[in-house]
Protein backbone atom coordinates (compact mmCIF):
# COMPACT_ATOMS: atom_id res chain seq x y z
CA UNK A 1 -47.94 21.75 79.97
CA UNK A 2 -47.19 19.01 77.47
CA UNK A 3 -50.69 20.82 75.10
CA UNK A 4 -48.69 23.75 75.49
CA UNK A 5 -45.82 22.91 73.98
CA UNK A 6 -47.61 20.48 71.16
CA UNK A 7 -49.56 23.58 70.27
CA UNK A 8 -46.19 25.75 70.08
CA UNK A 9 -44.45 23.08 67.73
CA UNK A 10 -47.64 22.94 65.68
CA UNK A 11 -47.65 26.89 65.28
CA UNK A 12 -44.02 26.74 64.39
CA UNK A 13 -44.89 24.00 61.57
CA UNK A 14 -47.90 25.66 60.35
CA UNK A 15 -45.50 29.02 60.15
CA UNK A 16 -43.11 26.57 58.04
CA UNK A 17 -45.73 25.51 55.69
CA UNK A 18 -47.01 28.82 54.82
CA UNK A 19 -43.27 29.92 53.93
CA UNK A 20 -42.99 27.04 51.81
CA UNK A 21 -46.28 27.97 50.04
CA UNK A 22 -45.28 31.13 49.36
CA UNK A 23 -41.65 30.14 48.15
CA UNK A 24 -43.64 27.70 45.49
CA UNK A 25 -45.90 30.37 43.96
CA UNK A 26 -43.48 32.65 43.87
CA UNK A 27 -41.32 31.47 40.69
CA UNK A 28 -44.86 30.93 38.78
CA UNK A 29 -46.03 34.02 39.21
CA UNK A 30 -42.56 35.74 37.74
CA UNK A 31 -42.51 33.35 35.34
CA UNK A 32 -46.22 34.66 33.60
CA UNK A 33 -44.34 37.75 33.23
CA UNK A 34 -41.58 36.32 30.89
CA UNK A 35 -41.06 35.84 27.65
CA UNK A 36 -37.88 35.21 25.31
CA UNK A 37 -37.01 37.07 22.05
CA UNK A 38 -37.18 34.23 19.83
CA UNK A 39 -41.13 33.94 20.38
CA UNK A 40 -41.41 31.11 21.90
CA UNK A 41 -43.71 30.43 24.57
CA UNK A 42 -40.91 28.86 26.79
CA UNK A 43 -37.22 29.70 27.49
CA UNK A 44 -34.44 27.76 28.57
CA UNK A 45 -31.90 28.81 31.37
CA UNK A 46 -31.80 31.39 33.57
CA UNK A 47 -33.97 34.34 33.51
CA UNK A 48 -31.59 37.10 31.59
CA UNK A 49 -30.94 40.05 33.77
CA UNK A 50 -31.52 43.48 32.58
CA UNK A 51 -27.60 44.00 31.61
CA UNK A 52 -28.14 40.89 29.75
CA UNK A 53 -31.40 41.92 28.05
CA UNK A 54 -29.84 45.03 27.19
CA UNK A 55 -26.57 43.24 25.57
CA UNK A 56 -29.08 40.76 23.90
CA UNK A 57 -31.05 43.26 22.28
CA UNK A 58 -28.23 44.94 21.16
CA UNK A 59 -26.95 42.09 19.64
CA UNK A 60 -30.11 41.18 18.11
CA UNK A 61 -30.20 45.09 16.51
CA UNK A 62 -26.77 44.03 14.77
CA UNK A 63 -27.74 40.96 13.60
CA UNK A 64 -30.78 42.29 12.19
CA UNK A 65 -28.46 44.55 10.08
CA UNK A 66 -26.21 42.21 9.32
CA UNK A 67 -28.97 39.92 7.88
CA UNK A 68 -30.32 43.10 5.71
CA UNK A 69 -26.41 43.78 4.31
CA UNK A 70 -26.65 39.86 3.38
CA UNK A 71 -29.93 39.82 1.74
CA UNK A 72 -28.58 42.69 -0.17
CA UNK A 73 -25.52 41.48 -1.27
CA UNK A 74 -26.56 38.31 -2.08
CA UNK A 75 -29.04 40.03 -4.79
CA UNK A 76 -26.45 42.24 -6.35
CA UNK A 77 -24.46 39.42 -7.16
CA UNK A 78 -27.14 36.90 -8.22
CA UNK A 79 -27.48 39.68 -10.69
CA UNK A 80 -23.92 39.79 -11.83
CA UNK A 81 -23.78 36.09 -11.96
CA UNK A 82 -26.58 36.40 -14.80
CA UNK A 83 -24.84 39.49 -16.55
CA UNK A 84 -21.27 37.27 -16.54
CA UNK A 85 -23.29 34.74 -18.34
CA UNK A 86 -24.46 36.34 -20.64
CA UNK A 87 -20.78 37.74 -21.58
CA UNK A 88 -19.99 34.77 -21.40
CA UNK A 89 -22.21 33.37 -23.79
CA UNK A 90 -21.68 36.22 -26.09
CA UNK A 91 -18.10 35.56 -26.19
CA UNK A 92 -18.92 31.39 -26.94
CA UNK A 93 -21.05 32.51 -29.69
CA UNK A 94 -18.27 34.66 -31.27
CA UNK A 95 -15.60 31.67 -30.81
CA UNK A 96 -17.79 29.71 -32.73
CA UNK A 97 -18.45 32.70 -35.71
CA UNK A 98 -14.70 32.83 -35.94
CA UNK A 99 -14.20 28.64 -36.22
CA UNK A 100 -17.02 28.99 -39.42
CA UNK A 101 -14.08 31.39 -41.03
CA UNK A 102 -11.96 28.40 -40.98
CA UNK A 103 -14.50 26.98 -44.02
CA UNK A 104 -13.36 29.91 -46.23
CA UNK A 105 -9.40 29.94 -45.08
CA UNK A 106 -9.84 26.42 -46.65
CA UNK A 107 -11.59 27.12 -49.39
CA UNK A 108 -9.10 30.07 -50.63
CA UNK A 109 -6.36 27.79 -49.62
CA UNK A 110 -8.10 25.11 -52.26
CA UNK A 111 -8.47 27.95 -54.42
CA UNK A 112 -4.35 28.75 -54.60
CA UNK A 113 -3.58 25.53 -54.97
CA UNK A 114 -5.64 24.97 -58.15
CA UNK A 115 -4.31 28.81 -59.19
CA UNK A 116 -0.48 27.60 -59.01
CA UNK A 117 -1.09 24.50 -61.23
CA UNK A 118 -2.80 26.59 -63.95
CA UNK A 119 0.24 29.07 -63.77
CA UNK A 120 2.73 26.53 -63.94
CA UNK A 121 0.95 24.36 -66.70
CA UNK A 122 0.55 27.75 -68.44
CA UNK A 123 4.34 28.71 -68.38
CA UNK A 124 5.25 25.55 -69.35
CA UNK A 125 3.29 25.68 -72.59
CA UNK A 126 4.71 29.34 -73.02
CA UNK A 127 7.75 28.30 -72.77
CA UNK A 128 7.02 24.83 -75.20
CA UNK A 129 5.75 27.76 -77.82
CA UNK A 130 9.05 29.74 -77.87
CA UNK A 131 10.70 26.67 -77.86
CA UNK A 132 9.53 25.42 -81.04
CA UNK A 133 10.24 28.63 -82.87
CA UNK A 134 6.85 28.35 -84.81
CA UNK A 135 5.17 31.18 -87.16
CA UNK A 136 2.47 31.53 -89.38
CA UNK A 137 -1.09 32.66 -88.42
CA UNK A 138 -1.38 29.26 -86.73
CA UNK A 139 1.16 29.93 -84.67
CA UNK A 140 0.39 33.76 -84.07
CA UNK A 141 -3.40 32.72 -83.10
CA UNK A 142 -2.14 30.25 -80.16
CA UNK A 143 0.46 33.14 -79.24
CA UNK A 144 -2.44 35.38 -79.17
CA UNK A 145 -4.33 32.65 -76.80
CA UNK A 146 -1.85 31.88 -74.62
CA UNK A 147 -1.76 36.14 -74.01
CA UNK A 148 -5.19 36.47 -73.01
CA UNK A 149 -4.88 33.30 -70.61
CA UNK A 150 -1.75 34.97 -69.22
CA UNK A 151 -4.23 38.16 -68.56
CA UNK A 152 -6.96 36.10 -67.42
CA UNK A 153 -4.26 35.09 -64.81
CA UNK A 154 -3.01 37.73 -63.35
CA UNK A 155 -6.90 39.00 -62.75
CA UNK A 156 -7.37 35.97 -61.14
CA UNK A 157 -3.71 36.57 -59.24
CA UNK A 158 -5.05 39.89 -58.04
CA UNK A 159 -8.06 38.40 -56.95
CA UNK A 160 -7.13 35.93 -54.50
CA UNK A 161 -4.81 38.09 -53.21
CA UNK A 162 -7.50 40.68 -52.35
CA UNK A 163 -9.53 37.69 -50.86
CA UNK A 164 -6.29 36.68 -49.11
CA UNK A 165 -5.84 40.17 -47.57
CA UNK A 166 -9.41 40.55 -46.49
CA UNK A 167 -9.13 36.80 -44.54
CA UNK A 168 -5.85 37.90 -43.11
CA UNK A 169 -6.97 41.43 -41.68
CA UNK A 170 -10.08 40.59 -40.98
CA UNK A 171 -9.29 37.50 -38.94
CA UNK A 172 -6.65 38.59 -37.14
CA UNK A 173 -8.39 41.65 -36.04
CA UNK A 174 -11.38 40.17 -35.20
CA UNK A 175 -9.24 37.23 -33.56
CA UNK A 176 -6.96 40.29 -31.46
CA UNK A 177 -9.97 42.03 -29.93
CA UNK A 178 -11.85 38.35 -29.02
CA UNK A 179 -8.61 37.87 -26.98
CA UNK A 180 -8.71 41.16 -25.31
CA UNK A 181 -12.95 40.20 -24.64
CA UNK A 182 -11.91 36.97 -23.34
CA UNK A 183 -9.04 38.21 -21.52
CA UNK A 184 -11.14 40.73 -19.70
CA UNK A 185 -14.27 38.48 -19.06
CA UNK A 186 -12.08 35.81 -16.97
CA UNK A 187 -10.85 38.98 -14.72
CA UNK A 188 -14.51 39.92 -13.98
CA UNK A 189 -15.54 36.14 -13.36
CA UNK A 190 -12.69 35.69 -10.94
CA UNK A 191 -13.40 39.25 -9.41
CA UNK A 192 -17.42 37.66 -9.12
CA UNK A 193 -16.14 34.15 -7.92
CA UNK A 194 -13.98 35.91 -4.99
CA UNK A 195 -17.24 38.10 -4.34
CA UNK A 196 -19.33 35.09 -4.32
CA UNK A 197 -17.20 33.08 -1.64
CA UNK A 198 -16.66 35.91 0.50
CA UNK A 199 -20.40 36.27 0.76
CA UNK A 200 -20.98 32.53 1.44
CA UNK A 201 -18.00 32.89 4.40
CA UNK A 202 -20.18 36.08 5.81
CA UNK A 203 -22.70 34.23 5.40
CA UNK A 204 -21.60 31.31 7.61
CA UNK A 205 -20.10 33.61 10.03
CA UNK A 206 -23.72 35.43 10.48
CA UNK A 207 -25.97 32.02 10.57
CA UNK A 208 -23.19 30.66 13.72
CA UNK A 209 -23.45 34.28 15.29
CA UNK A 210 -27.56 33.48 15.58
CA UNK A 211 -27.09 29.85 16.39
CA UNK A 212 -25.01 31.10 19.67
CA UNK A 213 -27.23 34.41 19.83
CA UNK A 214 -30.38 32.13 19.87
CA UNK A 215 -28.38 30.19 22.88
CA UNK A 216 -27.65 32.61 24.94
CA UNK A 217 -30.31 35.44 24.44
CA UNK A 218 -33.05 34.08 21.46
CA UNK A 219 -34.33 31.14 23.83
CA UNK A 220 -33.63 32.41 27.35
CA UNK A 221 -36.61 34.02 29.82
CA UNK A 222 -36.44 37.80 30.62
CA UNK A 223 -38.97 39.87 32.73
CA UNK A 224 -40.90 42.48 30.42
CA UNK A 225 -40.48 44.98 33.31
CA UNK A 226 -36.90 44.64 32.15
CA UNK A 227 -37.44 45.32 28.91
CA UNK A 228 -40.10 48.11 29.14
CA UNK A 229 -37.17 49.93 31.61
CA UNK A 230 -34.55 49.26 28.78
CA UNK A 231 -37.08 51.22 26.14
CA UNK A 232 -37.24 53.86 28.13
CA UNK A 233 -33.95 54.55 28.59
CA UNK A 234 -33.01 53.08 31.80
């Protein structure tokens, strides 16, 4: 009676130990069938279901896109970066064409100055001449003299004044439309600089979107069954 019973328990136990067997190999043999959509070998966390796996994927589609927009955007305005520099530079290189006029403001301005003396030191000996009352050839030749440097003058008068007039026009035109250039080019390197930072914020915004994608879909286990029944439509 009591070999009976030992041999009943033992059955029972041996009937224990073969469900525990099978509960063991179980998990490994589900797991062989896994794999994550980051690519690596292991996951972390539970398997995804298929709801999940289809949600992941999804997500994975749009960041995919996302990351292509990006890419894209952040070559278009590399290359406007390099064309605002060059403007840029243009514009530094015309500054500095219209400081080297400032050489030949001075220069005429020397110019006048030494003008002005040589009219007033030739008045003054006009007016010593009629003054004095002289006549005689002497006195006709150094009337004569003082006529031609009076012409000489005003040739000279005319002349500077031309040169004055060409400085004057020229400049300021040249000076009027470098404004307007300048004026323009900061617009289009703010417009570039808010371009630039709203790229760097998408930016940011996409790289934290993978982080937590990669956490809860990149490195988590899913069954390629799963999958396979996701691709074809179910």
């Amino acid at each position: 009676m009591k070999r009976t019973e030992y041999s009943s328990v033992s059955a029972r136990l041996l009937g224990v130990a073969l469900v525990t067997m099978a509960v063991v190999h179980g998990p490994a043999l589900a797991q062989s069938d896994t794999k994550t959509l980051s690519g690596k070998s292991s996951g972390t966390g539970k398997i995804l279901t298929r709801e999940e796996l289809r949600a992941c994927l999804k997500q994975q589609t749009s960041l995919a896109s996302r990351k292509t927009e990006l890419d894209s955007r952040q070559t278009a305005v590399a290359a406007e970066r390099e064309q605002v520099q060059k403007d840029t530079d243009a514009i530094k290189a015309e500054q500095a064409s219209l400081g080297s006029q400032k050489s030949a403001v001075d220069e005429l301005n020397a110019r006048m100055t030494a003008f002005s003396a040589k009219v007033k030191d030739l008045q003054q000996r006009k007016d010593d001449f009629e003054k004095s009352g002289r006549g005689g050839p002497t006195a006709e030749r150094e009337r004569r003299k003082l006529e031609k440097e009076a012409a000489e003058v005003e040739k000279e008068q005319a002349q500077l004044n031309a040169d004055r007039e060409k400085l004057q026009v020229g400049g300021n035109e040249a000076v009027n439309k470098l404004n307007a250039r300048v004026e323009a080019q900061q617009q289009v390197a703010q417009a570039w600089n808010d371009k630039s930072k709203k790229l760097a914020a998408d930016q940011q915004a996409y790289e934290d979107d993978r982080i937590a994608w990669l956490d809860s879909c990149g490195n988590r286990r899913f069954r390629e069954d799963d999958e396979k029944a996701i691709k074809a439509g179910k």
